[in-house]
C-alpha atoms as a PDB file:
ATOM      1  CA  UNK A   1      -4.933  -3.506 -32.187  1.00  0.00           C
ATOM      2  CA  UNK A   2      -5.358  -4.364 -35.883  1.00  0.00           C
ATOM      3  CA  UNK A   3      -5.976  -8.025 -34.896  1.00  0.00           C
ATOM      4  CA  UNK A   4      -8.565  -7.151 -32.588  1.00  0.00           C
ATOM      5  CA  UNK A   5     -10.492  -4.860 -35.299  1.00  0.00           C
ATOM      6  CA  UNK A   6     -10.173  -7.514 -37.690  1.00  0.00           C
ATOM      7  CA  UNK A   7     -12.824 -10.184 -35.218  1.00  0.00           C
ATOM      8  CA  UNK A   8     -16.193 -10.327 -35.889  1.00  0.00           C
ATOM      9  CA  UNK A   9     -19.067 -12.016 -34.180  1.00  0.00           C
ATOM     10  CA  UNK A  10     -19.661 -12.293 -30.715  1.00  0.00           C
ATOM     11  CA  UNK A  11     -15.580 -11.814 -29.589  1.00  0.00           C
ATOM     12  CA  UNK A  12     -15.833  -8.342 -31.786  1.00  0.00           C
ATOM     13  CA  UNK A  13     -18.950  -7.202 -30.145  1.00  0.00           C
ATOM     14  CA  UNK A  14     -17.133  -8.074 -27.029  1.00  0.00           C
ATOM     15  CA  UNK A  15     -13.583  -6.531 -27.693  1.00  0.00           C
ATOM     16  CA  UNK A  16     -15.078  -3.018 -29.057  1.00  0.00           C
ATOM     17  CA  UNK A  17     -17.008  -2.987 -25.685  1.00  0.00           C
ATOM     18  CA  UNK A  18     -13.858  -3.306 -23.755  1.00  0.00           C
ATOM     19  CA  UNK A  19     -11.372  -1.719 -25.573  1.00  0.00           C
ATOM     20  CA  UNK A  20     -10.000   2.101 -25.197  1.00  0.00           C
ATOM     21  CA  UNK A  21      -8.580   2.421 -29.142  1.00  0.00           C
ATOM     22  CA  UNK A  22      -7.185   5.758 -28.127  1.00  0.00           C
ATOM     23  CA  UNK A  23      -4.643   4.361 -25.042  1.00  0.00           C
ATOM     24  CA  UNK A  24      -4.522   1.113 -26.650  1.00  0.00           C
ATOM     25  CA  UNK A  25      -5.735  -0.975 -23.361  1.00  0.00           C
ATOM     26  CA  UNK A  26      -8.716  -2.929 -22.404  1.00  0.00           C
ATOM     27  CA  UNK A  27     -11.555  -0.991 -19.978  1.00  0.00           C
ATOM     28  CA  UNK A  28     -11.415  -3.335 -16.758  1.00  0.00           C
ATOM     29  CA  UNK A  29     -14.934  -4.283 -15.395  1.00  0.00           C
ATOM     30  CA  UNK A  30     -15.825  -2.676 -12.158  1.00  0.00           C
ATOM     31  CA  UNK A  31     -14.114  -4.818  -9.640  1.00  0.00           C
ATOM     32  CA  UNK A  32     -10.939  -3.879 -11.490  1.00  0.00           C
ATOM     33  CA  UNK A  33     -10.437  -6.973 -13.346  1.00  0.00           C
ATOM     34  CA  UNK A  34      -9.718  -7.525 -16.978  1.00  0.00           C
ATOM     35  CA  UNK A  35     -12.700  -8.753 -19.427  1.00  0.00           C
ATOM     36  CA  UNK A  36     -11.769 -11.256 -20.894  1.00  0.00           C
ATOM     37  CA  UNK A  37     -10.203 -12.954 -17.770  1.00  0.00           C
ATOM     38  CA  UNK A  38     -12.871 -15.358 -17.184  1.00  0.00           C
ATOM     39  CA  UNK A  39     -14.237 -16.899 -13.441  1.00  0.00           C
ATOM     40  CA  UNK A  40     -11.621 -19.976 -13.262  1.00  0.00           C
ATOM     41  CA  UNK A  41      -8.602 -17.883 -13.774  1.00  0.00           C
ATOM     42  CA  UNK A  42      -8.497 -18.932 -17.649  1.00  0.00           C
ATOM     43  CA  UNK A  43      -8.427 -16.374 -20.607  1.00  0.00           C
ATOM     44  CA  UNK A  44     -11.327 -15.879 -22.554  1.00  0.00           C
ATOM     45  CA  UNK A  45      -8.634 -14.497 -25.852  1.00  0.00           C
ATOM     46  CA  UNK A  46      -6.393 -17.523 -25.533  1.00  0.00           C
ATOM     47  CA  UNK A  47      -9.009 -20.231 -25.419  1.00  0.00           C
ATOM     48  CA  UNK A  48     -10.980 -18.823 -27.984  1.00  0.00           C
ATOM     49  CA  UNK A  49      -8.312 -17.990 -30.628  1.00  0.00           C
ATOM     50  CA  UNK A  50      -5.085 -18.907 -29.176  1.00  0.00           C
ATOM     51  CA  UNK A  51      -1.869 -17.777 -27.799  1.00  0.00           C
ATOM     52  CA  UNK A  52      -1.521 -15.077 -30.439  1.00  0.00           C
ATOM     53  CA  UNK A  53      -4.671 -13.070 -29.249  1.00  0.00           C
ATOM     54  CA  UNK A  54      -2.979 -12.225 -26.534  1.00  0.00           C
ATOM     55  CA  UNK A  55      -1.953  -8.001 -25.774  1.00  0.00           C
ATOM     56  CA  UNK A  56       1.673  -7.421 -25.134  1.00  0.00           C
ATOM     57  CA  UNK A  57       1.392  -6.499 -21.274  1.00  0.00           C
ATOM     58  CA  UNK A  58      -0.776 -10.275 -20.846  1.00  0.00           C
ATOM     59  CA  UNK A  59       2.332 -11.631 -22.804  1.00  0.00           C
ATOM     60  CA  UNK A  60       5.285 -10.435 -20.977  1.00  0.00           C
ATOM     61  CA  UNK A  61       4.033 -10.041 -17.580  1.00  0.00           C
ATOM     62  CA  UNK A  62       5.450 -10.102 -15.046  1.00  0.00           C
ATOM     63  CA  UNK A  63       8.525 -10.006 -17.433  1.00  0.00           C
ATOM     64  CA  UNK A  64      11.173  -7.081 -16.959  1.00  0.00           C
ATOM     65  CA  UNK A  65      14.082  -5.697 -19.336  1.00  0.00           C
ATOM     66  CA  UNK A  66      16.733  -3.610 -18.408  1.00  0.00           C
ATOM     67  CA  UNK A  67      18.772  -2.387 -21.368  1.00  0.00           C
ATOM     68  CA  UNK A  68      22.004   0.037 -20.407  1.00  0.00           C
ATOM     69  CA  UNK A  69      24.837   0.221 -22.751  1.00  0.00           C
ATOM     70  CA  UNK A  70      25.675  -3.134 -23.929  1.00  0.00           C
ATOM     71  CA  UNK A  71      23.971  -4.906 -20.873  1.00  0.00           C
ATOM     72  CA  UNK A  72      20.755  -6.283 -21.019  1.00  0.00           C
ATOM     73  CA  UNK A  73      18.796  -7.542 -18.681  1.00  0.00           C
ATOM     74  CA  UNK A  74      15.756 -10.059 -18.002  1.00  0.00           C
ATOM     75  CA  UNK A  75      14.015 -11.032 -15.039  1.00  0.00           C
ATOM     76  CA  UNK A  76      10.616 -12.481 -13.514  1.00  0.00           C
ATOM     77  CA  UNK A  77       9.071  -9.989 -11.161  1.00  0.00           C
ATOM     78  CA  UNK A  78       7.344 -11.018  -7.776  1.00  0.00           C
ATOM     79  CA  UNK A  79       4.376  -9.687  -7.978  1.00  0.00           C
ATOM     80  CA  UNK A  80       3.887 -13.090  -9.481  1.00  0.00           C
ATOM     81  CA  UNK A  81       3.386 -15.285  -8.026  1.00  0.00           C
ATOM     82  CA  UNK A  82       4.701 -18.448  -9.223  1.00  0.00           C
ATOM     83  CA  UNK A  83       8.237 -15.985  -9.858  1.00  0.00           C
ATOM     84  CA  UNK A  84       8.286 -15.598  -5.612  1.00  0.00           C
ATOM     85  CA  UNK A  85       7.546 -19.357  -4.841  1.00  0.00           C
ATOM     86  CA  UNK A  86      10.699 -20.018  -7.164  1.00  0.00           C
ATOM     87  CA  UNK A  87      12.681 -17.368  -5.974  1.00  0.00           C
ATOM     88  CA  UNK A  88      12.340 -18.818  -2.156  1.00  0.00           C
ATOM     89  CA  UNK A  89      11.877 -22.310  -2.390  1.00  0.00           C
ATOM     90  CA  UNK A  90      15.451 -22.886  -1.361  1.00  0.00           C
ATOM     91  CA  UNK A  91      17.707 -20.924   0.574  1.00  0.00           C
ATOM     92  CA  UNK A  92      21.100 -20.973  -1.320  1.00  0.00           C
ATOM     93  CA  UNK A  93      22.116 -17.500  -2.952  1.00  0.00           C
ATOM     94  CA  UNK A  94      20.128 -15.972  -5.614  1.00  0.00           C
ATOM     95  CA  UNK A  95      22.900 -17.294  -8.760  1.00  0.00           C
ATOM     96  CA  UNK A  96      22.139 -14.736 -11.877  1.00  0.00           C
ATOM     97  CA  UNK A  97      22.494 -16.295 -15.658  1.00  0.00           C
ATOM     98  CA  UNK A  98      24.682 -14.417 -17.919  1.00  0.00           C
ATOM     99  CA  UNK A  99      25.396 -14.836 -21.786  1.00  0.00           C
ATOM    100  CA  UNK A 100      26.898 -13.149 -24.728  1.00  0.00           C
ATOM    101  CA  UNK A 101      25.169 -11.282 -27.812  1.00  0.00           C
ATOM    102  CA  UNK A 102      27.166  -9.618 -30.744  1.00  0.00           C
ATOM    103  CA  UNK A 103      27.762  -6.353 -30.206  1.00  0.00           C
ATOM    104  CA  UNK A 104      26.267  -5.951 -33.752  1.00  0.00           C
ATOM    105  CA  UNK A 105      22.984  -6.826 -32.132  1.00  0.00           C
ATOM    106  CA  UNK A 106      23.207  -4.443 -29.059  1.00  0.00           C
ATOM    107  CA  UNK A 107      21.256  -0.849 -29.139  1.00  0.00           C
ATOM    108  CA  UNK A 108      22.815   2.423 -29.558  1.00  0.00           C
ATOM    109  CA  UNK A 109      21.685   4.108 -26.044  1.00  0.00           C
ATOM    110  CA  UNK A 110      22.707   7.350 -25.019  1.00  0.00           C
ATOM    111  CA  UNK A 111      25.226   7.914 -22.395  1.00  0.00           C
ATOM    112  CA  UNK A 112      24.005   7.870 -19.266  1.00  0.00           C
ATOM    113  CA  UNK A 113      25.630   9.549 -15.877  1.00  0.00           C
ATOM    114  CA  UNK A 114      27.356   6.335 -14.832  1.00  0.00           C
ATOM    115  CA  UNK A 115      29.345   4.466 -17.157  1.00  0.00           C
ATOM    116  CA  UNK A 116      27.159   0.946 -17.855  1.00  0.00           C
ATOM    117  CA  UNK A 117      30.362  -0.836 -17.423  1.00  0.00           C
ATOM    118  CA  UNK A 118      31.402   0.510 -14.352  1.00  0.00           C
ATOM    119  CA  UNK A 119      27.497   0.229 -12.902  1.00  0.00           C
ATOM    120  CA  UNK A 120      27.926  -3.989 -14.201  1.00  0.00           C
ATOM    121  CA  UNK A 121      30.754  -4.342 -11.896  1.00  0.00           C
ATOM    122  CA  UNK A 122      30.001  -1.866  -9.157  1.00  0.00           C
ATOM    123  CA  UNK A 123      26.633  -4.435  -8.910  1.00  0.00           C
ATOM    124  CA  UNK A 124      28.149  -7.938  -9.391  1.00  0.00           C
ATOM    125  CA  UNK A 125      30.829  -6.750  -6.322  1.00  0.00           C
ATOM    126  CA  UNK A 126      28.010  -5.600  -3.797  1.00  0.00           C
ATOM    127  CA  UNK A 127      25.485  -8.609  -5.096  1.00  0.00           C
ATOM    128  CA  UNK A 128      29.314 -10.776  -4.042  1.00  0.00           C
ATOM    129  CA  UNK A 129      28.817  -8.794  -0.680  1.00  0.00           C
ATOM    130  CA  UNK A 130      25.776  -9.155   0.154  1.00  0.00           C
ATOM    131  CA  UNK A 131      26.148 -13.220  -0.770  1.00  0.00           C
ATOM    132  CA  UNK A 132      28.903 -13.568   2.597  1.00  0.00           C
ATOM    133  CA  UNK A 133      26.953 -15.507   4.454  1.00  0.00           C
ATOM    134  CA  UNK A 134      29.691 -15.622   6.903  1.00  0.00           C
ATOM    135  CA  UNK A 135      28.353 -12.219   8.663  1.00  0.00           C
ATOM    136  CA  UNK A 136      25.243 -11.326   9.507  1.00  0.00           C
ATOM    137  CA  UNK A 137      22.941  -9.722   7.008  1.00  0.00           C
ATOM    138  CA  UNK A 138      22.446  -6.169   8.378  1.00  0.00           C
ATOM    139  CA  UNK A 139      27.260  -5.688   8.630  1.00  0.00           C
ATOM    140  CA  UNK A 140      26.770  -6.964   4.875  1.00  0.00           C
ATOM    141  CA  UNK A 141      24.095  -4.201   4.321  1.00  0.00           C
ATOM    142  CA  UNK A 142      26.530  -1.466   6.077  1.00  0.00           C
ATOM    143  CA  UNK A 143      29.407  -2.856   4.299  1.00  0.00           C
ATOM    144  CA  UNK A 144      28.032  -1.753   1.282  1.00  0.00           C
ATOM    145  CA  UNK A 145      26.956   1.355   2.185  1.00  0.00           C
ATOM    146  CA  UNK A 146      30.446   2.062   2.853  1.00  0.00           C
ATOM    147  CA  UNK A 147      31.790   1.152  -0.191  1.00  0.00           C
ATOM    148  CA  UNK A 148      29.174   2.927  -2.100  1.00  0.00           C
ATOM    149  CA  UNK A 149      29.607   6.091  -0.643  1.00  0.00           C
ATOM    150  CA  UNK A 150      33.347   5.571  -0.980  1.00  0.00           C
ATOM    151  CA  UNK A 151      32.516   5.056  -5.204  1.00  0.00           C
ATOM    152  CA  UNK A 152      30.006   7.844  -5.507  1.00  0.00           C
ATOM    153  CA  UNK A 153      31.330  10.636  -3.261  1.00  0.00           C
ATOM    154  CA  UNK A 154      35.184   9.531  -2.495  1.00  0.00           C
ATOM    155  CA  UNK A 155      34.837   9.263   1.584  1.00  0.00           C
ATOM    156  CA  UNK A 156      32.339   8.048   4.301  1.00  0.00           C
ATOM    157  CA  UNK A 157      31.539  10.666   6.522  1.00  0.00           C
ATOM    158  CA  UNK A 158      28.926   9.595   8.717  1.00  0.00           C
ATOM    159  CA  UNK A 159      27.537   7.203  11.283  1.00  0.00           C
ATOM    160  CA  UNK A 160      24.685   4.847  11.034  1.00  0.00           C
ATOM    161  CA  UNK A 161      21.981   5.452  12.538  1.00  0.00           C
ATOM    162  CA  UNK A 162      20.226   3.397  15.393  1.00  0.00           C
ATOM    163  CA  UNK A 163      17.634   0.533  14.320  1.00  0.00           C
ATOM    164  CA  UNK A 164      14.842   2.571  16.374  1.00  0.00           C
ATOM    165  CA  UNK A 165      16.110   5.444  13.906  1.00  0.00           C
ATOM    166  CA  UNK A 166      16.331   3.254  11.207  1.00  0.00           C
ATOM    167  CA  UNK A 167      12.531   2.229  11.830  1.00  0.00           C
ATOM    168  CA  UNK A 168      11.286   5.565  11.918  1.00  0.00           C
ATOM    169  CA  UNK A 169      12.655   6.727   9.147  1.00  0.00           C
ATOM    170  CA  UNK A 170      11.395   3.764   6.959  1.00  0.00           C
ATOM    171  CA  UNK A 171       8.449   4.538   7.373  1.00  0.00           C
ATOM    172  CA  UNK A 172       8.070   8.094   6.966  1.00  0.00           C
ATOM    173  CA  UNK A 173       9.657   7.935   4.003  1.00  0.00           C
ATOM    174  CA  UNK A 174       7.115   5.190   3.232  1.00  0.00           C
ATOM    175  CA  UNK A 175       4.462   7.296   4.020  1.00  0.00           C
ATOM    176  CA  UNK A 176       5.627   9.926   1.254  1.00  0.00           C
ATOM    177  CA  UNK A 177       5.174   7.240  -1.659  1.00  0.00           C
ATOM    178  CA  UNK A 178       1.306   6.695  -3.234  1.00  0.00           C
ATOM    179  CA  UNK A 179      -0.502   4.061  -1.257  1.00  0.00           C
ATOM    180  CA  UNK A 180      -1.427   1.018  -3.488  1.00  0.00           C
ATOM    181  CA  UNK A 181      -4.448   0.940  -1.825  1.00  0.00           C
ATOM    182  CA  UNK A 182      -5.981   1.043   1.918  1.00  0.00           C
ATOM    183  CA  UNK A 183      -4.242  -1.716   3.337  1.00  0.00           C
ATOM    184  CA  UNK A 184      -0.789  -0.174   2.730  1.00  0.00           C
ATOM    185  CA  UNK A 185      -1.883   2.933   4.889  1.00  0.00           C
ATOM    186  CA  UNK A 186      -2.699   1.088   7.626  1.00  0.00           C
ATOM    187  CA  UNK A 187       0.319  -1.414   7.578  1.00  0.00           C
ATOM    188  CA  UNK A 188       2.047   1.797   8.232  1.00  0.00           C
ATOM    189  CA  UNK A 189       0.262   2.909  11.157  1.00  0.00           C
ATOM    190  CA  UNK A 190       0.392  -0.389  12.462  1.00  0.00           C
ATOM    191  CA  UNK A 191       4.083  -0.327  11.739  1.00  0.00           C
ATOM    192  CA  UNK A 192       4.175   3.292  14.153  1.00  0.00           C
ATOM    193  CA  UNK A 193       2.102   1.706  16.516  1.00  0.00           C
ATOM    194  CA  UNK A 194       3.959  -1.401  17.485  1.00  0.00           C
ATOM    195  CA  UNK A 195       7.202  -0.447  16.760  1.00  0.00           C
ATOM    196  CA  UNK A 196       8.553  -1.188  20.343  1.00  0.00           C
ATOM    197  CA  UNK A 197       6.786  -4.661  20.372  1.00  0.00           C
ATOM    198  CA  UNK A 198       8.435  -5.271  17.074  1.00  0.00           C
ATOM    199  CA  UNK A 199      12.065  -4.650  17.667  1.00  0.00           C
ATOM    200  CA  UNK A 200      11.373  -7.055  20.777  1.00  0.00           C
ATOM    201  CA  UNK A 201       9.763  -9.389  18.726  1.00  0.00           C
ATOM    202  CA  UNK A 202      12.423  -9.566  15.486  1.00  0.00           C
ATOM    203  CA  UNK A 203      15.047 -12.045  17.502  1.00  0.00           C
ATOM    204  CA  UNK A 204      11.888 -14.591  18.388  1.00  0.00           C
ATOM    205  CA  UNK A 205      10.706 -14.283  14.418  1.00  0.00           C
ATOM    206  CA  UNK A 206      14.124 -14.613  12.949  1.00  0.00           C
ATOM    207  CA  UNK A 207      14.876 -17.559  15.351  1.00  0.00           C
ATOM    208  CA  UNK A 208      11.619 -19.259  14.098  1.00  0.00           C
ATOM    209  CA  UNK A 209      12.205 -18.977  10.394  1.00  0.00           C
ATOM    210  CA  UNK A 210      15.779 -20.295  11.012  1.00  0.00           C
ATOM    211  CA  UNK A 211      17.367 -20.920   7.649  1.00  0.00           C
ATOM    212  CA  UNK A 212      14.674 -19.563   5.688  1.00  0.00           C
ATOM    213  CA  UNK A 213      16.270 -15.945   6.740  1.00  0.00           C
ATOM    214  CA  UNK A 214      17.842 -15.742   4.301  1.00  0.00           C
ATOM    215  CA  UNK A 215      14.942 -14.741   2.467  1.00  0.00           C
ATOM    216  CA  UNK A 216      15.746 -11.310   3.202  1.00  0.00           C
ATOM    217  CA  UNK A 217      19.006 -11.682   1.527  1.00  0.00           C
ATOM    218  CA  UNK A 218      17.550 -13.045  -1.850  1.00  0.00           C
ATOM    219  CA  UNK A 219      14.951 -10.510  -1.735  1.00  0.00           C
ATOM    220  CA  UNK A 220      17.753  -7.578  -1.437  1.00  0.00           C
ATOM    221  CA  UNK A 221      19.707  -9.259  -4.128  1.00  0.00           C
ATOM    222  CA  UNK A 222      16.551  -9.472  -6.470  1.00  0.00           C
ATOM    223  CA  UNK A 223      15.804  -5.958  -5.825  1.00  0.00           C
ATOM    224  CA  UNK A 224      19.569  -4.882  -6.413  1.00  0.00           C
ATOM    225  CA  UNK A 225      19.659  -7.090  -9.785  1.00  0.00           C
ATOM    226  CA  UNK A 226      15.919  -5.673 -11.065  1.00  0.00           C
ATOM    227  CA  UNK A 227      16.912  -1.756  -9.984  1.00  0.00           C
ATOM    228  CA  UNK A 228      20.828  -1.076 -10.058  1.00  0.00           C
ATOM    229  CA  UNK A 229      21.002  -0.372 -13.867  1.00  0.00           C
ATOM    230  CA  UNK A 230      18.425   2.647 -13.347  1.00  0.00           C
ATOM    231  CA  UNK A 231      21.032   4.085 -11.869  1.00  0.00           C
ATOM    232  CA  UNK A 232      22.858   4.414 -15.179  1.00  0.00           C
ATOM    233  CA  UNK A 233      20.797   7.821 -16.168  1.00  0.00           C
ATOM    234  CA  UNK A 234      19.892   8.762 -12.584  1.00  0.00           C
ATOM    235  CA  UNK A 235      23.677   8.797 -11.472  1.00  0.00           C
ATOM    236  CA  UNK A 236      22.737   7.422  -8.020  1.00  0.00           C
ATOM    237  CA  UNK A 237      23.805   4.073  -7.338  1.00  0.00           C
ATOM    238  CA  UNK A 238      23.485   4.730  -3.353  1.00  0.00           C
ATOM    239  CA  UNK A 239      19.971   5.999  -3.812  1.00  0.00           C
ATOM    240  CA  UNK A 240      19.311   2.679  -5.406  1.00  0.00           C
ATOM    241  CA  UNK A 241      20.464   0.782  -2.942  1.00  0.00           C
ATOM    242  CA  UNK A 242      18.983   2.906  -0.463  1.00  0.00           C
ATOM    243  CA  UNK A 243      15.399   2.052  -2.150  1.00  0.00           C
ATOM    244  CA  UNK A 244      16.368  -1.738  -2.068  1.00  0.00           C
ATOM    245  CA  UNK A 245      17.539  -1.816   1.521  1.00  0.00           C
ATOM    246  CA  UNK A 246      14.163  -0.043   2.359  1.00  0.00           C
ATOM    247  CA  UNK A 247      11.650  -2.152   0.447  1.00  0.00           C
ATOM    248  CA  UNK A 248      13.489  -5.675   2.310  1.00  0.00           C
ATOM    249  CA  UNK A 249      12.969  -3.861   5.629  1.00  0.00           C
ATOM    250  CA  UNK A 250       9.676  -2.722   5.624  1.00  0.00           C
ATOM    251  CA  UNK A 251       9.128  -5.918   4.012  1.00  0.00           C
ATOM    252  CA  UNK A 252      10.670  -7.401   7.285  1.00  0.00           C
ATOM    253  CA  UNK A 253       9.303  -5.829   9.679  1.00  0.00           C
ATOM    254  CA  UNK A 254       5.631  -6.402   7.963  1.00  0.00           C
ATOM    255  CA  UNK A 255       6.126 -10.149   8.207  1.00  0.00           C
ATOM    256  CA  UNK A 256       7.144  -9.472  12.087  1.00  0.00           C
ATOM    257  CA  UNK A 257       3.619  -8.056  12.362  1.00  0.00           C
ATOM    258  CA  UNK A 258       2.297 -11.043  10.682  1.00  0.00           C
ATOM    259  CA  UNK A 259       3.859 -13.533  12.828  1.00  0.00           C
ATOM    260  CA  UNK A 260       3.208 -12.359  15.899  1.00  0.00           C
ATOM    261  CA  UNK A 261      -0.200 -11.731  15.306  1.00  0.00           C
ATOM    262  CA  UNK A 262      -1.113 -15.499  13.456  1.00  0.00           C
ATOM    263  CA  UNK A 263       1.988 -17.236  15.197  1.00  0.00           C
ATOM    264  CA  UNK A 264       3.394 -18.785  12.250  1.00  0.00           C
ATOM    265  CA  UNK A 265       4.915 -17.798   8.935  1.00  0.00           C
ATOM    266  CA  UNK A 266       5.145 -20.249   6.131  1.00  0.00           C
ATOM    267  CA  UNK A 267       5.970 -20.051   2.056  1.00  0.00           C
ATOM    268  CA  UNK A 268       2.348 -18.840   1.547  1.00  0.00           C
ATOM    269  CA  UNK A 269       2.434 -15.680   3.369  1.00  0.00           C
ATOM    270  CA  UNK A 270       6.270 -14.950   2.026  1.00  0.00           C
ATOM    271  CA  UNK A 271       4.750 -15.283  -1.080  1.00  0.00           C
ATOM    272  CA  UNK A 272       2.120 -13.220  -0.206  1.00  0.00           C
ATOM    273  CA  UNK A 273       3.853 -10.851   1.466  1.00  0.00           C
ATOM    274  CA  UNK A 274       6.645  -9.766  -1.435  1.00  0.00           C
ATOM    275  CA  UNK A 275       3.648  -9.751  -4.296  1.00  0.00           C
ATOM    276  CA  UNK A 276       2.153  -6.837  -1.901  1.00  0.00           C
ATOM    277  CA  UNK A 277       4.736  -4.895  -1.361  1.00  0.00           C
ATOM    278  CA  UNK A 278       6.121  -5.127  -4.987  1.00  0.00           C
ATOM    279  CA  UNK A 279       3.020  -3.688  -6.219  1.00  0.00           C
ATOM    280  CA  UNK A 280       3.314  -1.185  -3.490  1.00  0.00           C
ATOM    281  CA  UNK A 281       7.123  -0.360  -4.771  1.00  0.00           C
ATOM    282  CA  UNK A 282       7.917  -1.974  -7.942  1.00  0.00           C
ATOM    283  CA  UNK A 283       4.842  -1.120 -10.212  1.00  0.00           C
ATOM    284  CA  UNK A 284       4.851   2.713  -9.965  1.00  0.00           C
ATOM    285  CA  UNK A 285       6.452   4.920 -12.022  1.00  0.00           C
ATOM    286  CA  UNK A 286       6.883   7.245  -8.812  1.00  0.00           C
ATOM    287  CA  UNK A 287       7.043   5.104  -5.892  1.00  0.00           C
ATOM    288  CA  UNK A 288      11.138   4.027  -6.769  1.00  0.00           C
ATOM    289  CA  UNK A 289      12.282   7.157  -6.899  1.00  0.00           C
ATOM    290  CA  UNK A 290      10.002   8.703  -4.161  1.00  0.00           C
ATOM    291  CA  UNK A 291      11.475   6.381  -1.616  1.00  0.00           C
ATOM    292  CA  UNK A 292      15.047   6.381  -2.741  1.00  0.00           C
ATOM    293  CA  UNK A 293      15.211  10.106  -2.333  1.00  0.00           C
ATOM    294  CA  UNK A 294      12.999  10.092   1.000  1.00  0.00           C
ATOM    295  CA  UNK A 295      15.495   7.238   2.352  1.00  0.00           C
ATOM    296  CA  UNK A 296      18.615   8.301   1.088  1.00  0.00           C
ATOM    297  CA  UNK A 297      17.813  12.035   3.148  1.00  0.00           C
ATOM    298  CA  UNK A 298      16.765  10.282   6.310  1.00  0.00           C
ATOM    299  CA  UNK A 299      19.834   8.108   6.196  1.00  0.00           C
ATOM    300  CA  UNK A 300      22.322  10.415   5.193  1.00  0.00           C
ATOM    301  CA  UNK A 301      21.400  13.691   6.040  1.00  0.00           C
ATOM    302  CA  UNK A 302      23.798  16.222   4.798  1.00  0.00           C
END
């Protein structure tokens, strides 16, 4: 803030107009955009005085940390879009980059309700799972169900449910989270409206996008990378997984929609279609835990 106090001239008139000192954020203009982002994408801040200008959110997005015990974690988030179009261009398994620091340069964190240790391992096994491309995707998803429930509760004690079920659960407990905006209500409603046409229509879509399937697997494997450690202080690994299971489905099922309506589905509208529902899922504080709860009663009702 101190930086942008110290301007003067046209960039300070500018910068006291659209600045809220008190939250410590620029005022967006009225069609929600920020300021100093200027017509052909550029920013005003950088090209004026540099890299340096720039606020912290403008520097790190779409940047996320993770930091549990002596883990920490970094990761691009897919709301960007550049992030997605690297995440997908090829279908091999999402690989994750690991390296050492000195404990003498780790943070003193409290302890959470899961060891971070154990919560490290419990994710690299199920990310190993879920990377068997020898089965089909949805036995790898129920495969580590099972062995969650076995870790957090001891025994598995119930049944899955059928995909119809499955469906209609999704999206009530969907429809319990804050809608970004409009267009999420009414991808819902669609979603209710068509669901038998869409459960006919899944074998014809995932036949079209032949290898590129396995989409769905990276996408569940980013989510369980970007969302497993808050599961150190909440104590719920299932519910986490629970949340990531449901974001890849709806996420499915939306680009079902999609094809059968336009006929096609190419990198563009995967691209498209993850950077919406992130927002939607990712960039809440609420909506994660909203639809890990709502999911993990529909699934596993006690």
């Amino acid at each position: 803030m101190r930086k942008y106090e110290a301007e003067s001239g046209f960039l300070s008139e500018k910068l006291n107009s659209f600045t809220d000192r008190d939250n410590h954020c620029f005022i967006l203009t009225k069609d929600e955009r920020c300021p100093f982002l200027k017509s052909d994408g550029l920013c005003e801040l950088i090209l004026t005085k540099g890299e340096d200008m720039l606020c912290e959110i403008c520097r790190e997005h779409p940047r996320f940390y993770a930091r549990y015990g002596d883990f920490y974690d970094m990761g691009l988030g897919l709301c960007c879009e550049e992030a997605a179009r690297l995440l997908f261009l090829n279908t091999s398994p999402l690989k994750l980059i690991t390296a050492a620091e000195s404990r003498d340069d780790a943070a003193d964190f409290d302890d959470g309700l899961i060891d971070s240790e154990i919560l490290y391992m419990l994710r690299e096994e199920t990310l190993h799972m879920l990377c068997d491309r020898e089965r089909p995707l949805h036995n790898r998803i129920h495969s580590i169900f099972e062995y969650l429930l076995l870790k957090q509760y001891g025994k598995i004690n119930f049944a899955f449910s059928s995909e119809g079920e499955f469906y209609d659960s999704l999206i009530k407990a969907s429809e319990k989270t804050e809608a970004y905006d409009a267009d999420f209500t009414r991808l819902l409603k669609c979603l209710r409206e068509n669901k038998s046409e869409n459960l006919k229509r899944k074998k014809t879509f995932i036949s079209y996008l032949g290898e590129r399937k396995a989409d769905y697997e990276k996408l569940l494997s980013y989510l369980m990378f970007r969302h497993f450690p808050k599961a150190v202080y909440a104590g719920d690994a299932l519910g986490k997984f629970c949340f990531c299971v449901g974001v890849t489905a709806i996420t499915f099922y939306a680009d079902v929609l999609l094809f059968a309506a336009r006929g096609k589905f190419d990198l563009d509208d995967r691209i498209n279609s993850v950077k919406y529902l992130s927002k939607q899922f990712e960039y809440s504080d609420e909506n994660p835990e909203i639809s890990a709860r709502e999911l993990t009663k529909q699934i596993f009702p006690k």
